[in-house]
PDB file of N, CA and C in Angstrom:
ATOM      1  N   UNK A   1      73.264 103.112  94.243  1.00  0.00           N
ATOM      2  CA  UNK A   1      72.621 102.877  92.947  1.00  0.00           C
ATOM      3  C   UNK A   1      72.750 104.135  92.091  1.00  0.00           C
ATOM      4  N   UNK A   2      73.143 104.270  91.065  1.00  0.00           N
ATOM      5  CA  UNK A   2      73.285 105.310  90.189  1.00  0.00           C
ATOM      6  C   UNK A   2      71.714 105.625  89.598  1.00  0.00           C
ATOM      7  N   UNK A   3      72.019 106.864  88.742  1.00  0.00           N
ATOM      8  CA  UNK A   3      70.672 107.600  88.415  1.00  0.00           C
ATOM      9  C   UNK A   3      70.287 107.127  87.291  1.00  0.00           C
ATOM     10  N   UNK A   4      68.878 106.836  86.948  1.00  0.00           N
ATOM     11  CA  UNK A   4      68.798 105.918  86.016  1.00  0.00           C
ATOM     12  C   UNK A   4      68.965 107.047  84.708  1.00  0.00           C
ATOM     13  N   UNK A   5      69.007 106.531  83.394  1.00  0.00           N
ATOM     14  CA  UNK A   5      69.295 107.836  81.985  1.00  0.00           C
ATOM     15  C   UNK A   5      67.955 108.391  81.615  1.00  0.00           C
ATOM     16  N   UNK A   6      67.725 109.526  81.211  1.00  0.00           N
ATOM     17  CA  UNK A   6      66.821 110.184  80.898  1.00  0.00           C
ATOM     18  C   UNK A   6      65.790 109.846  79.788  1.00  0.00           C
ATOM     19  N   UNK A   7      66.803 108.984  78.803  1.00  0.00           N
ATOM     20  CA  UNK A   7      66.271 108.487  77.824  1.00  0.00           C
ATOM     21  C   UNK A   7      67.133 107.057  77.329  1.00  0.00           C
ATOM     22  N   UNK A   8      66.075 106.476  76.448  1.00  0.00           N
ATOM     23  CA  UNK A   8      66.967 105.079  76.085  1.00  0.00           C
ATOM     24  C   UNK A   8      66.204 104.629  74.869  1.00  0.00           C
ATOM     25  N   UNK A   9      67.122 104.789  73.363  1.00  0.00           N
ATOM     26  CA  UNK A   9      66.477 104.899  72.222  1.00  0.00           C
ATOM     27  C   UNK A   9      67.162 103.639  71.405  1.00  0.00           C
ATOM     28  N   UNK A  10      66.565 102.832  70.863  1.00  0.00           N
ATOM     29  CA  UNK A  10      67.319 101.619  70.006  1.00  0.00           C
ATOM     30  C   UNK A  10      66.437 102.146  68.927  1.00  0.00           C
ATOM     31  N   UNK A  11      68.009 102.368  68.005  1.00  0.00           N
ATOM     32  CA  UNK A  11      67.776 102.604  67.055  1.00  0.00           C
ATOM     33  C   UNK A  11      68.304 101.537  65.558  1.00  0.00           C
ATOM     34  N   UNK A  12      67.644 100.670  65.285  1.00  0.00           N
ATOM     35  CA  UNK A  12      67.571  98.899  65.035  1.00  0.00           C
ATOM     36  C   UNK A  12      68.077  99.184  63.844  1.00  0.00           C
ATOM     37  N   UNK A  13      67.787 100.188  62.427  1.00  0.00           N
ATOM     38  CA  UNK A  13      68.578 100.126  61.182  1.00  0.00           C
ATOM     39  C   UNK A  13      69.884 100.171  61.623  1.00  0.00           C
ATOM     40  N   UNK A  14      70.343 101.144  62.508  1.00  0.00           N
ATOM     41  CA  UNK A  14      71.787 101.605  62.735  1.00  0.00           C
ATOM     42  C   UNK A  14      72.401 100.623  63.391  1.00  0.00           C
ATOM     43  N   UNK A  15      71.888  99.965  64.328  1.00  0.00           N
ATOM     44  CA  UNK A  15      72.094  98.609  65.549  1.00  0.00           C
ATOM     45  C   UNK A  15      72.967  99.788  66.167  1.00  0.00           C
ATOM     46  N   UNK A  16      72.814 100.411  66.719  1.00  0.00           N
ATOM     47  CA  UNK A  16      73.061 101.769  67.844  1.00  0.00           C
ATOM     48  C   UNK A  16      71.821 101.611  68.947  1.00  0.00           C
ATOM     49  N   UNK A  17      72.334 101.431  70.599  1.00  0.00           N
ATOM     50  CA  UNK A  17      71.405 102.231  71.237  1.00  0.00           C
ATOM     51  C   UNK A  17      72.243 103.426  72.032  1.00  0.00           C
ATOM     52  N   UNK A  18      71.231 104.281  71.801  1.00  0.00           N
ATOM     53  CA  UNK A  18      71.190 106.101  72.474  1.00  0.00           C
ATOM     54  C   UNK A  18      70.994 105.892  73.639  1.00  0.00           C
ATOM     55  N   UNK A  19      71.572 106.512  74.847  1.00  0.00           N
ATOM     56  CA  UNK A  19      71.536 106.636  76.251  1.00  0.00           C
ATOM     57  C   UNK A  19      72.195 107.588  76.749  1.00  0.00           C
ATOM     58  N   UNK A  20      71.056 108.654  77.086  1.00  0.00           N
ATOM     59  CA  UNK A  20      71.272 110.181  77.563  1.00  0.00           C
ATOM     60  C   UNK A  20      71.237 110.349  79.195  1.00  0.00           C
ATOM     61  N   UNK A  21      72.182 110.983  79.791  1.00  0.00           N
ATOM     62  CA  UNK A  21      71.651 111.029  81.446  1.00  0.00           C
ATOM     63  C   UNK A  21      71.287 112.628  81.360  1.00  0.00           C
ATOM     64  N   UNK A  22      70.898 112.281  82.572  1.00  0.00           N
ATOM     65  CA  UNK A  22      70.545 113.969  82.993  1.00  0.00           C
ATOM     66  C   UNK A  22      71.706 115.376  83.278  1.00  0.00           C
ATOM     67  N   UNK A  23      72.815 114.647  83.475  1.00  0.00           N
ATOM     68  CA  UNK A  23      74.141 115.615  83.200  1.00  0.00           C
ATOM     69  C   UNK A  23      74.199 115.928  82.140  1.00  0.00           C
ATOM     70  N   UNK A  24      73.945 115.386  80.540  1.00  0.00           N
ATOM     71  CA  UNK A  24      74.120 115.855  79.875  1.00  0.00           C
ATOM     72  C   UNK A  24      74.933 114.878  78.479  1.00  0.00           C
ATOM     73  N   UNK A  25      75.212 114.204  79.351  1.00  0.00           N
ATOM     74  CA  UNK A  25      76.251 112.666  78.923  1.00  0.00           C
ATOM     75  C   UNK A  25      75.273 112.297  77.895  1.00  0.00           C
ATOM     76  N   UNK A  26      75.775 112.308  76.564  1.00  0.00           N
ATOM     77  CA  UNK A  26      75.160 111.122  75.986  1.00  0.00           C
ATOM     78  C   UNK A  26      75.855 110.166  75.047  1.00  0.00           C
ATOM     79  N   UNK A  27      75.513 108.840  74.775  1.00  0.00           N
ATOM     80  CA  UNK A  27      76.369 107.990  74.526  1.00  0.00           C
ATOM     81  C   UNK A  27      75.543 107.092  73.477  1.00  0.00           C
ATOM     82  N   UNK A  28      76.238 107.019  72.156  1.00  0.00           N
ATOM     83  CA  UNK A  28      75.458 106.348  71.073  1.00  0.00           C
ATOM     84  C   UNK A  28      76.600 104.397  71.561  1.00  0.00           C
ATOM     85  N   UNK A  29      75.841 104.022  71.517  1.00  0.00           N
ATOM     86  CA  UNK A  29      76.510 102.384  71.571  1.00  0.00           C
ATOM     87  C   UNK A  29      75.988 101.286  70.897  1.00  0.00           C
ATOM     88  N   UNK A  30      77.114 100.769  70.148  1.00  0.00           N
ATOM     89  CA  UNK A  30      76.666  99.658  68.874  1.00  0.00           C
ATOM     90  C   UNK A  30      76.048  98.223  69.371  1.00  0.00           C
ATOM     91  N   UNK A  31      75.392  98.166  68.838  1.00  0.00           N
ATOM     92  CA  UNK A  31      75.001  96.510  69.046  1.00  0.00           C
ATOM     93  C   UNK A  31      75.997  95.694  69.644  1.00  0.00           C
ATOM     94  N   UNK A  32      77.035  95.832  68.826  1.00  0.00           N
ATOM     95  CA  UNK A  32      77.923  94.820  68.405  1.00  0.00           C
ATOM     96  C   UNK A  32      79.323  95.010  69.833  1.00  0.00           C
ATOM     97  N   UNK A  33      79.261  96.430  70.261  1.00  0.00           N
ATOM     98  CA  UNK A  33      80.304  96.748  71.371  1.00  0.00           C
ATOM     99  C   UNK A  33      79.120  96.272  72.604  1.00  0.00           C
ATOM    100  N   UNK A  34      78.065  96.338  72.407  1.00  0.00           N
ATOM    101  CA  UNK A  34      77.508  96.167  73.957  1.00  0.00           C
ATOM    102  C   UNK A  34      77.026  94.726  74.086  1.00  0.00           C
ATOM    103  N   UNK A  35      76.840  93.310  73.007  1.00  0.00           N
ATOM    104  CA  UNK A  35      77.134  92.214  72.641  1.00  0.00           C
ATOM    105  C   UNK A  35      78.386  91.621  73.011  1.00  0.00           C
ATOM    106  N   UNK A  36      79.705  92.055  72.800  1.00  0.00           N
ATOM    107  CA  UNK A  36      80.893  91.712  73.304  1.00  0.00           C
ATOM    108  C   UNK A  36      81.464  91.868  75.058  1.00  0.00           C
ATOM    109  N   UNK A  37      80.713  93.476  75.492  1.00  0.00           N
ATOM    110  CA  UNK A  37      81.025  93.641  76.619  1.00  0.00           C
ATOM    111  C   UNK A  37      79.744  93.350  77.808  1.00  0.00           C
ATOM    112  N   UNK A  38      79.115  92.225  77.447  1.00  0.00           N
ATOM    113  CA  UNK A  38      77.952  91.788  77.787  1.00  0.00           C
ATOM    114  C   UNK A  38      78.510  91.442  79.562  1.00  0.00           C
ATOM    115  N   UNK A  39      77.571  92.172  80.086  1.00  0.00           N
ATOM    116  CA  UNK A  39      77.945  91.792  81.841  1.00  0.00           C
ATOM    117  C   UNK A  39      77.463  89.901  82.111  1.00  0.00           C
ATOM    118  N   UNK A  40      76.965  89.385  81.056  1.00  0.00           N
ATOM    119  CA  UNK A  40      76.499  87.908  81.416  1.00  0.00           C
ATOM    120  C   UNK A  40      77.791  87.137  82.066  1.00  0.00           C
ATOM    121  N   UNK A  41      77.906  86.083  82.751  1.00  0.00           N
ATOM    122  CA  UNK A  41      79.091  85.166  83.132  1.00  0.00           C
ATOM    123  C   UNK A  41      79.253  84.314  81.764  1.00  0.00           C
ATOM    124  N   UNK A  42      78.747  84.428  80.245  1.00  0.00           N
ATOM    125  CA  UNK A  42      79.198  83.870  79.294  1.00  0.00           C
ATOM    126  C   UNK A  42      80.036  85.231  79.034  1.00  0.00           C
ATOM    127  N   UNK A  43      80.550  86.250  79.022  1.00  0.00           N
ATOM    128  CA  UNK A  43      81.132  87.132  79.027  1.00  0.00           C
ATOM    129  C   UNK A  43      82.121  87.518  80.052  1.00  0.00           C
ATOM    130  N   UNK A  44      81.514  87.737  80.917  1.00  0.00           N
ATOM    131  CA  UNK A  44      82.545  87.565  82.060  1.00  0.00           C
ATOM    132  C   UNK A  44      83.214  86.935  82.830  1.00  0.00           C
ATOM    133  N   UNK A  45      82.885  85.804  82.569  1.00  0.00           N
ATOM    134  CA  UNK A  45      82.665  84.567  83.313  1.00  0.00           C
ATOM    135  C   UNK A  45      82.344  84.425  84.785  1.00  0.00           C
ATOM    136  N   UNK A  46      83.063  83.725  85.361  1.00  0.00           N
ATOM    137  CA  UNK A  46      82.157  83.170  86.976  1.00  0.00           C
ATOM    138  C   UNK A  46      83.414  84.208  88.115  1.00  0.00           C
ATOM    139  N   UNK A  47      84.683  84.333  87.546  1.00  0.00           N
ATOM    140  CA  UNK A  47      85.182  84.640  88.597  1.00  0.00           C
ATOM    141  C   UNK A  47      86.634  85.201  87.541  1.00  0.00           C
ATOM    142  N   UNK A  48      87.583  86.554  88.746  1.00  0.00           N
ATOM    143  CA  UNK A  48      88.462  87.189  88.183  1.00  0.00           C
ATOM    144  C   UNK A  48      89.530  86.501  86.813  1.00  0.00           C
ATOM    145  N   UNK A  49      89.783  86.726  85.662  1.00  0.00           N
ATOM    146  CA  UNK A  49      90.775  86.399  84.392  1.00  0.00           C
ATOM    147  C   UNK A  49      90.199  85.456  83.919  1.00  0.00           C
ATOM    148  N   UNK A  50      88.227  85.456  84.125  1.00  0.00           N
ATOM    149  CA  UNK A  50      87.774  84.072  83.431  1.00  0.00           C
ATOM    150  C   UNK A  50      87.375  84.630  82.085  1.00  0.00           C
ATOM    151  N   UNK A  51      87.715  85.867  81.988  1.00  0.00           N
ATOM    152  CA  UNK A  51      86.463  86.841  80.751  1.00  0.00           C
ATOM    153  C   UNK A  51      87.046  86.140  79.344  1.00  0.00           C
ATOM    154  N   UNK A  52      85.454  86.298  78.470  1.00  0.00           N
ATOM    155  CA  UNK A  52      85.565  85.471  77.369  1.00  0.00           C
ATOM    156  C   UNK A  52      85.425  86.277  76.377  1.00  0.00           C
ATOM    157  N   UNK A  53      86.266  86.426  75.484  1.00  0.00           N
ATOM    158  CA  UNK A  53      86.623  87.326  74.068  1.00  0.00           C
ATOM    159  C   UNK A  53      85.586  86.668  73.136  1.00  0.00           C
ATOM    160  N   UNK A  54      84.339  87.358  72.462  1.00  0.00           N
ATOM    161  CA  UNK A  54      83.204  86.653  71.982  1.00  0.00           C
ATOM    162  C   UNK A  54      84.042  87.622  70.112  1.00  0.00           C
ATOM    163  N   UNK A  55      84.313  86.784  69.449  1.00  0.00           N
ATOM    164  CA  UNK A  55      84.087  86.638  68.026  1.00  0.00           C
ATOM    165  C   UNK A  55      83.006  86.920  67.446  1.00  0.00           C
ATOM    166  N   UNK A  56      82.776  87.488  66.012  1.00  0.00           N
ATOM    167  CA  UNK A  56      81.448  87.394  64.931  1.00  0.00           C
ATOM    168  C   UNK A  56      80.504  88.045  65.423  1.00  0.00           C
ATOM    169  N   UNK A  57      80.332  89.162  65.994  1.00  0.00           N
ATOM    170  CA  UNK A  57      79.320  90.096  66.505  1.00  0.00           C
ATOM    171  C   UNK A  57      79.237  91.159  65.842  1.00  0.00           C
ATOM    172  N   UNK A  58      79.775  91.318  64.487  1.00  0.00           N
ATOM    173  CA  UNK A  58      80.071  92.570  63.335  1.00  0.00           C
ATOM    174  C   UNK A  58      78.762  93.398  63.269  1.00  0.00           C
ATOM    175  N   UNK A  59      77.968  91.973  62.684  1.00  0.00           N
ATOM    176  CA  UNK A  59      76.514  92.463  62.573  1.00  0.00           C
ATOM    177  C   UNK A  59      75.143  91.921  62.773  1.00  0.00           C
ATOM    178  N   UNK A  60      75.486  91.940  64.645  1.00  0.00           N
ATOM    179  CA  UNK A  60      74.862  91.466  65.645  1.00  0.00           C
ATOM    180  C   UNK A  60      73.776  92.563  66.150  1.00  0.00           C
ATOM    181  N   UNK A  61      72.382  92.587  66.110  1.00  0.00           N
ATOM    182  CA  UNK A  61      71.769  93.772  66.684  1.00  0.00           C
ATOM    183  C   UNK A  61      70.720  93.418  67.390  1.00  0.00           C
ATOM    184  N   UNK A  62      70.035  94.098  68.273  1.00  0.00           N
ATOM    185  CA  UNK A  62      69.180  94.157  68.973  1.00  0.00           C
ATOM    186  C   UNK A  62      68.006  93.881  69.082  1.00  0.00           C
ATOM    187  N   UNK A  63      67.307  93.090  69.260  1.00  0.00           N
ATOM    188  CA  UNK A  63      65.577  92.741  69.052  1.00  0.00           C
ATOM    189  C   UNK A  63      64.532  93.534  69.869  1.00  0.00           C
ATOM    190  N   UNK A  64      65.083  93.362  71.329  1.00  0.00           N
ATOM    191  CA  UNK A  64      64.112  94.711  72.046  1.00  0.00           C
ATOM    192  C   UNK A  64      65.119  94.771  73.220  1.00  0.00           C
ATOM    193  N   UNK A  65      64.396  95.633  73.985  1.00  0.00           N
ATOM    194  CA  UNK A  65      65.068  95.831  75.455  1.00  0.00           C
ATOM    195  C   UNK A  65      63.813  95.571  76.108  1.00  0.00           C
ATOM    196  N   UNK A  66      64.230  94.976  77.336  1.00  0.00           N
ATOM    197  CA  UNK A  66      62.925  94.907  78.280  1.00  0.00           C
ATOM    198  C   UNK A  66      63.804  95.600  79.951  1.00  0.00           C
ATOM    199  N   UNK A  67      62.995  95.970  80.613  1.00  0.00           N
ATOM    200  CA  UNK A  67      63.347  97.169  81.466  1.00  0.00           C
ATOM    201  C   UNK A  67      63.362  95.803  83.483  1.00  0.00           C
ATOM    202  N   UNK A  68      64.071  95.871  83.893  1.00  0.00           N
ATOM    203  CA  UNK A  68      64.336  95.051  84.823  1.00  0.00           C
ATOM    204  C   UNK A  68      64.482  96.076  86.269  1.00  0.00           C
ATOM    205  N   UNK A  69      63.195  96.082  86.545  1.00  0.00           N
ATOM    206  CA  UNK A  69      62.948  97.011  88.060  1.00  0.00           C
ATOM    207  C   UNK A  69      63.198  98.993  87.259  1.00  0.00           C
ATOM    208  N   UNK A  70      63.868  98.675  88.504  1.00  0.00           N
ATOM    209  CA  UNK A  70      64.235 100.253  88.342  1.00  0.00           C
ATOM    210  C   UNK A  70      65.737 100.641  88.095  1.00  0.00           C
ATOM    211  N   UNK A  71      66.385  99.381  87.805  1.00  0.00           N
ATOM    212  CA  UNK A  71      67.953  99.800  88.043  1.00  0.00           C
ATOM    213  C   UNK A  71      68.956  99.007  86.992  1.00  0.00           C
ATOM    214  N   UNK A  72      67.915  98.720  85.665  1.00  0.00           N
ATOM    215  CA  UNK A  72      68.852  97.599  84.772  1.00  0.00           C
ATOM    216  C   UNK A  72      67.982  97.676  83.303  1.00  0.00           C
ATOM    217  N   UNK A  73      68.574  97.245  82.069  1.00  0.00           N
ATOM    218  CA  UNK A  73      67.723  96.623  81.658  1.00  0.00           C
ATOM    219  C   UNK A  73      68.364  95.126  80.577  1.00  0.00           C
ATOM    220  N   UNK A  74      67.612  94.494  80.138  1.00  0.00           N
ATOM    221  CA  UNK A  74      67.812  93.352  79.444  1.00  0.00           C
ATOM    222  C   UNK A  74      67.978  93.237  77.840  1.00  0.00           C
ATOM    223  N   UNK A  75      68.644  93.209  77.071  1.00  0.00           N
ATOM    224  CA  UNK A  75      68.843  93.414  76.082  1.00  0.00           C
ATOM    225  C   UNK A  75      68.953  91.936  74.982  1.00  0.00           C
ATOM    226  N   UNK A  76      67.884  92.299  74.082  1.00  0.00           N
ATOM    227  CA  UNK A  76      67.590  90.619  73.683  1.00  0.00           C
ATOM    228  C   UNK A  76      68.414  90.560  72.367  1.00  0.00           C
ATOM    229  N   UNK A  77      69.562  89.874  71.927  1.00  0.00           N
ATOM    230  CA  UNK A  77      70.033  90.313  70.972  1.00  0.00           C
ATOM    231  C   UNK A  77      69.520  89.400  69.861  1.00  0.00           C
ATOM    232  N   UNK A  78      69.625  89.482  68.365  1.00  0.00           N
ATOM    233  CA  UNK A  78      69.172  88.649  67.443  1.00  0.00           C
ATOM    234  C   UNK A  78      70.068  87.275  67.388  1.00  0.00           C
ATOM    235  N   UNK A  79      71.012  87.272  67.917  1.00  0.00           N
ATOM    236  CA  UNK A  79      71.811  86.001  67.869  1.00  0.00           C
ATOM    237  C   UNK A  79      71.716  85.227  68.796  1.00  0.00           C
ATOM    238  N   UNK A  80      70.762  85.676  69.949  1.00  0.00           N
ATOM    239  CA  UNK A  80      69.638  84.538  71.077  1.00  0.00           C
ATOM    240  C   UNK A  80      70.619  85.141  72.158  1.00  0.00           C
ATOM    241  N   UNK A  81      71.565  86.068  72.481  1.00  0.00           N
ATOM    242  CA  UNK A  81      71.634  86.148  73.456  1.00  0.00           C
ATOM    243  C   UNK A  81      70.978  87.257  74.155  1.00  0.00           C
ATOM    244  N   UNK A  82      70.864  86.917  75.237  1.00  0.00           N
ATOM    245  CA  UNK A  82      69.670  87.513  76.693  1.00  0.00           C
ATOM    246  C   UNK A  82      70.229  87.706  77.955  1.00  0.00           C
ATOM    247  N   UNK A  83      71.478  86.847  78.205  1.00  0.00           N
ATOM    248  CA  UNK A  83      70.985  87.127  79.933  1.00  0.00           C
ATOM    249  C   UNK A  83      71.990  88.086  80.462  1.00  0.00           C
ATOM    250  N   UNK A  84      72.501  88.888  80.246  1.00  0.00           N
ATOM    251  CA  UNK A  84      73.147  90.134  80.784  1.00  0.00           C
ATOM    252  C   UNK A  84      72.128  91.519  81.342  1.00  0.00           C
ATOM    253  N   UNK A  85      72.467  91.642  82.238  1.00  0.00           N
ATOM    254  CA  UNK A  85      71.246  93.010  82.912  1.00  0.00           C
ATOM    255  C   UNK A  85      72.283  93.851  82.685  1.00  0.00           C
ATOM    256  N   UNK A  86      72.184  95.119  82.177  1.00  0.00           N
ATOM    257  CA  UNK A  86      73.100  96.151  81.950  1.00  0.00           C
ATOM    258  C   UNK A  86      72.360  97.408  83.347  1.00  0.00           C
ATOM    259  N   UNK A  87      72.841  97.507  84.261  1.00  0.00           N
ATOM    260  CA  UNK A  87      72.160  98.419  85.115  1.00  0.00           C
ATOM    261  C   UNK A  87      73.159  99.813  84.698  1.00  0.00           C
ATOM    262  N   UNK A  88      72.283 100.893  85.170  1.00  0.00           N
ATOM    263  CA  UNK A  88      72.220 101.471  84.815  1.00  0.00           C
ATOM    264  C   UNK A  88      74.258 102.676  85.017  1.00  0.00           C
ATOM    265  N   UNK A  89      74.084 102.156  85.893  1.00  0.00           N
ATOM    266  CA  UNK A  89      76.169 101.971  86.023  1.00  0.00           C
ATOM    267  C   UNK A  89      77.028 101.493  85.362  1.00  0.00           C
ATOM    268  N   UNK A  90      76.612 100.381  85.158  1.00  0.00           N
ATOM    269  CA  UNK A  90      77.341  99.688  84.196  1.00  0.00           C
ATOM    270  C   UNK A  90      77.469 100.438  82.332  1.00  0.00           C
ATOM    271  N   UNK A  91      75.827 100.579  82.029  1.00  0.00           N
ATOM    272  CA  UNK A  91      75.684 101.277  80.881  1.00  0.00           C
ATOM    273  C   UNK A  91      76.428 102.973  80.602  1.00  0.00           C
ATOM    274  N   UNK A  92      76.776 103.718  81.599  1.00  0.00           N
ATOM    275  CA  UNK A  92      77.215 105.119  82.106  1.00  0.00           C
ATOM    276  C   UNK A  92      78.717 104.395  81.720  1.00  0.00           C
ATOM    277  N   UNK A  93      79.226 103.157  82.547  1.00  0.00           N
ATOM    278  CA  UNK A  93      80.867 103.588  82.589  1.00  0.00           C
ATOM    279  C   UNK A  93      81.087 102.484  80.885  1.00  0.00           C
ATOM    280  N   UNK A  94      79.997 102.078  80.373  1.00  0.00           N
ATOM    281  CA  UNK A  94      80.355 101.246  79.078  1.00  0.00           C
ATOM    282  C   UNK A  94      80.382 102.631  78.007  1.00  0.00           C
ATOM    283  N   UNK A  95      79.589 103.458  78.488  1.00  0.00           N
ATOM    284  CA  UNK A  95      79.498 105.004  77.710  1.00  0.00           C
ATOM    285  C   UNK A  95      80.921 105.919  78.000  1.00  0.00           C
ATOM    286  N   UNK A  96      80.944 105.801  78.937  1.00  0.00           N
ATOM    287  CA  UNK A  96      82.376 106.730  79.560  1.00  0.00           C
ATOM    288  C   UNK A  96      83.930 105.951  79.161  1.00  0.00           C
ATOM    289  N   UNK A  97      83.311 104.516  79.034  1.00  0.00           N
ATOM    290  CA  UNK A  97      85.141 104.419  78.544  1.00  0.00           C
ATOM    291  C   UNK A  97      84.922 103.278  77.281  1.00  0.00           C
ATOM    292  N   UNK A  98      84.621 103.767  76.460  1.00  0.00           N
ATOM    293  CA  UNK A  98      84.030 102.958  75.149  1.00  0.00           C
ATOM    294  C   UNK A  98      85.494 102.906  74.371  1.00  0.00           C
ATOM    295  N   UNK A  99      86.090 104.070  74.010  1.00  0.00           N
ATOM    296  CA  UNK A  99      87.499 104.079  73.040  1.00  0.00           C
ATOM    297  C   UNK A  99      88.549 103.039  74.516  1.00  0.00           C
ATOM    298  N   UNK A 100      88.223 103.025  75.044  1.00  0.00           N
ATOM    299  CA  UNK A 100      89.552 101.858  76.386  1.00  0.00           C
ATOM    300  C   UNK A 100      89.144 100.600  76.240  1.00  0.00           C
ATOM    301  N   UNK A 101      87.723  99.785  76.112  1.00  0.00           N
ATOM    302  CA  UNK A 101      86.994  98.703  75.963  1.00  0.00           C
ATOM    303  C   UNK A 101      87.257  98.590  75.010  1.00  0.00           C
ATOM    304  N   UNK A 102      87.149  99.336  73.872  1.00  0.00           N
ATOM    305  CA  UNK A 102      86.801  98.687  72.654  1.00  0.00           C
ATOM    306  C   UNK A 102      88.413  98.344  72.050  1.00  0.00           C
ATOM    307  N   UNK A 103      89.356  99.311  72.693  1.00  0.00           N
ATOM    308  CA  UNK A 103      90.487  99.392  72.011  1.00  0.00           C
ATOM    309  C   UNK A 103      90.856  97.593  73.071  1.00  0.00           C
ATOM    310  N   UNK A 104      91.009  97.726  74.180  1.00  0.00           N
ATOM    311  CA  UNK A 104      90.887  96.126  74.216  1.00  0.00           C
ATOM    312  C   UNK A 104      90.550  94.980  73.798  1.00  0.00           C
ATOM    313  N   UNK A 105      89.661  95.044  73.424  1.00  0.00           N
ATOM    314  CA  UNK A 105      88.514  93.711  72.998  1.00  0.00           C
ATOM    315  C   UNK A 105      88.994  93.434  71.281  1.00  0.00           C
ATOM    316  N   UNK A 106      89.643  94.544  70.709  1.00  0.00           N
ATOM    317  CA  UNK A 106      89.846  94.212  68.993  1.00  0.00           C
ATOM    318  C   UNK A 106      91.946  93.857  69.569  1.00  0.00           C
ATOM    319  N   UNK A 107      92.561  94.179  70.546  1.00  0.00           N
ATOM    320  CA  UNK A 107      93.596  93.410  71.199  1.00  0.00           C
ATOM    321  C   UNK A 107      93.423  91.750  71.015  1.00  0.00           C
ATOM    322  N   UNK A 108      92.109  92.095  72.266  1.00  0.00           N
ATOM    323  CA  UNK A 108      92.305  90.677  72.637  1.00  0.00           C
ATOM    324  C   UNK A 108      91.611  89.476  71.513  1.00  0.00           C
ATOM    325  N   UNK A 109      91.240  90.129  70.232  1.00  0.00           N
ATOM    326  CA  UNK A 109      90.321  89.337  69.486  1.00  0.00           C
ATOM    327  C   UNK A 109      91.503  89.082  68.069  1.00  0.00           C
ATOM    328  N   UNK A 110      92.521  90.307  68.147  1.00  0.00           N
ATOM    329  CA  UNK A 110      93.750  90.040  67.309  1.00  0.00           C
ATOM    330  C   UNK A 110      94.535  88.605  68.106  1.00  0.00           C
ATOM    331  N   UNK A 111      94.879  88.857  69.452  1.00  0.00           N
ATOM    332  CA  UNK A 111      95.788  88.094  70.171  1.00  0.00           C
ATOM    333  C   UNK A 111      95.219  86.782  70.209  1.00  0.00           C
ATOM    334  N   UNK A 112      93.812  86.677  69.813  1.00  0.00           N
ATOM    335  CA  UNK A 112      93.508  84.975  69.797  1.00  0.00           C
ATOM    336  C   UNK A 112      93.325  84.458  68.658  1.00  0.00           C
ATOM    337  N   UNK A 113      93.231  85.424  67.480  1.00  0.00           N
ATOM    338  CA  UNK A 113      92.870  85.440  66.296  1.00  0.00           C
ATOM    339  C   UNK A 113      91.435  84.917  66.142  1.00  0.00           C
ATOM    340  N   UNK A 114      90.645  85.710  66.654  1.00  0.00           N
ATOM    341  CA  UNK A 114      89.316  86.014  65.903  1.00  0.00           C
ATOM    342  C   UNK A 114      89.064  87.489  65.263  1.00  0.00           C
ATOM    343  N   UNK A 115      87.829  87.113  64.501  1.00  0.00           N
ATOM    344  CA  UNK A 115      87.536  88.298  63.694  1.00  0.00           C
ATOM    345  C   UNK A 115      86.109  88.875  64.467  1.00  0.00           C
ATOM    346  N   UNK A 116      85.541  90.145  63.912  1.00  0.00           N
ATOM    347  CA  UNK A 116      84.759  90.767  64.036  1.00  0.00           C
ATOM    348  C   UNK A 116      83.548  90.202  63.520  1.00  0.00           C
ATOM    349  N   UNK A 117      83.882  89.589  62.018  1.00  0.00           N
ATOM    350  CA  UNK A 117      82.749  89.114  61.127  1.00  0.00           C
ATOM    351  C   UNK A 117      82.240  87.478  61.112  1.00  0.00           C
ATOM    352  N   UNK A 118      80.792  87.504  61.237  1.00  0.00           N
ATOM    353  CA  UNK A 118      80.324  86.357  61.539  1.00  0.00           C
ATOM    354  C   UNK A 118      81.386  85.191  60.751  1.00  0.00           C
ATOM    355  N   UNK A 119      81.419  83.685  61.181  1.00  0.00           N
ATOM    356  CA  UNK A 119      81.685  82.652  60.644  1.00  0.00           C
ATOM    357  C   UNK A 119      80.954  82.734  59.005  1.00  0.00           C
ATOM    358  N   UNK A 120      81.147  82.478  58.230  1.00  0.00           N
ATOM    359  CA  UNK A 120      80.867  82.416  56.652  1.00  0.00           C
ATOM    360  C   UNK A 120      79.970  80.399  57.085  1.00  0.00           C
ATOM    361  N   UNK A 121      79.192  80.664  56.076  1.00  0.00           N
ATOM    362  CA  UNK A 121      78.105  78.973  56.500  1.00  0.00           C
ATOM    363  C   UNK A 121      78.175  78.728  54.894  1.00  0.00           C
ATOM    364  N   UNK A 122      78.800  76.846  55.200  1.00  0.00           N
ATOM    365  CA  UNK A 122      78.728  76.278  53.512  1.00  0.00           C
ATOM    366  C   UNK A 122      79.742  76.604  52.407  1.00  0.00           C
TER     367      UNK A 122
END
């Protein structure tokens, strides 16, 4: 089990949350990158090359976090999604390789042709 972060700040105008470890690491992360790389099986799906490229999360942000034991927490986003536990490993290597993820995910969102920005309504 990895060490949990020292601090954990949502900061809701910016749709940024802050996550500092005790090495020293700290890692600002957007709503909208930690929405896309959501550990849920609607994200990852159920099993290896099932992962799902989520569209329209531009300006997707955070409602609260709620804290899950000692080794995760839950992140409620304003667009109703919930069920991804980000433990505390997961959040470290989403911090540690953010420019490799992200440079993927705007790949794989060119290669299917979706956009960043919500669907337009009416």
């Amino acid at each position: 089990m990895s060490a949990p972060p020292t601090e954990i700040r949502l900061k809701r105008a910016e749709r940024v949350l802050e996550v500092a470890w005790e090495d020293g690491a700290r890692f600002a992360l957007t709503a909208e990158y930690l929405r896309v790389e959501s550990p849920s099986a609607e994200v990852q799906g159920h099993g290896p090359g099932q992962r799902v490229t989520i569209g329209g999360c531009r300006r997707v942000g955070i409602l609260r976090i709620e804290p899950v034991g000692n080794y995760a927490i839950r992140l409620i986003f304003d667009d109703r999604h919930d069920s991804g536990l980000y433990s505390w490993a997961y959040l470290r290597e989403l911090g540690e390789e953010r420019a490799t993820k992200w440079a993927a995910y705007e790949a794989a969102l060119a290669e299917q042709g979706l956009s960043r920005d919500p669907r337009g309504r009416g």
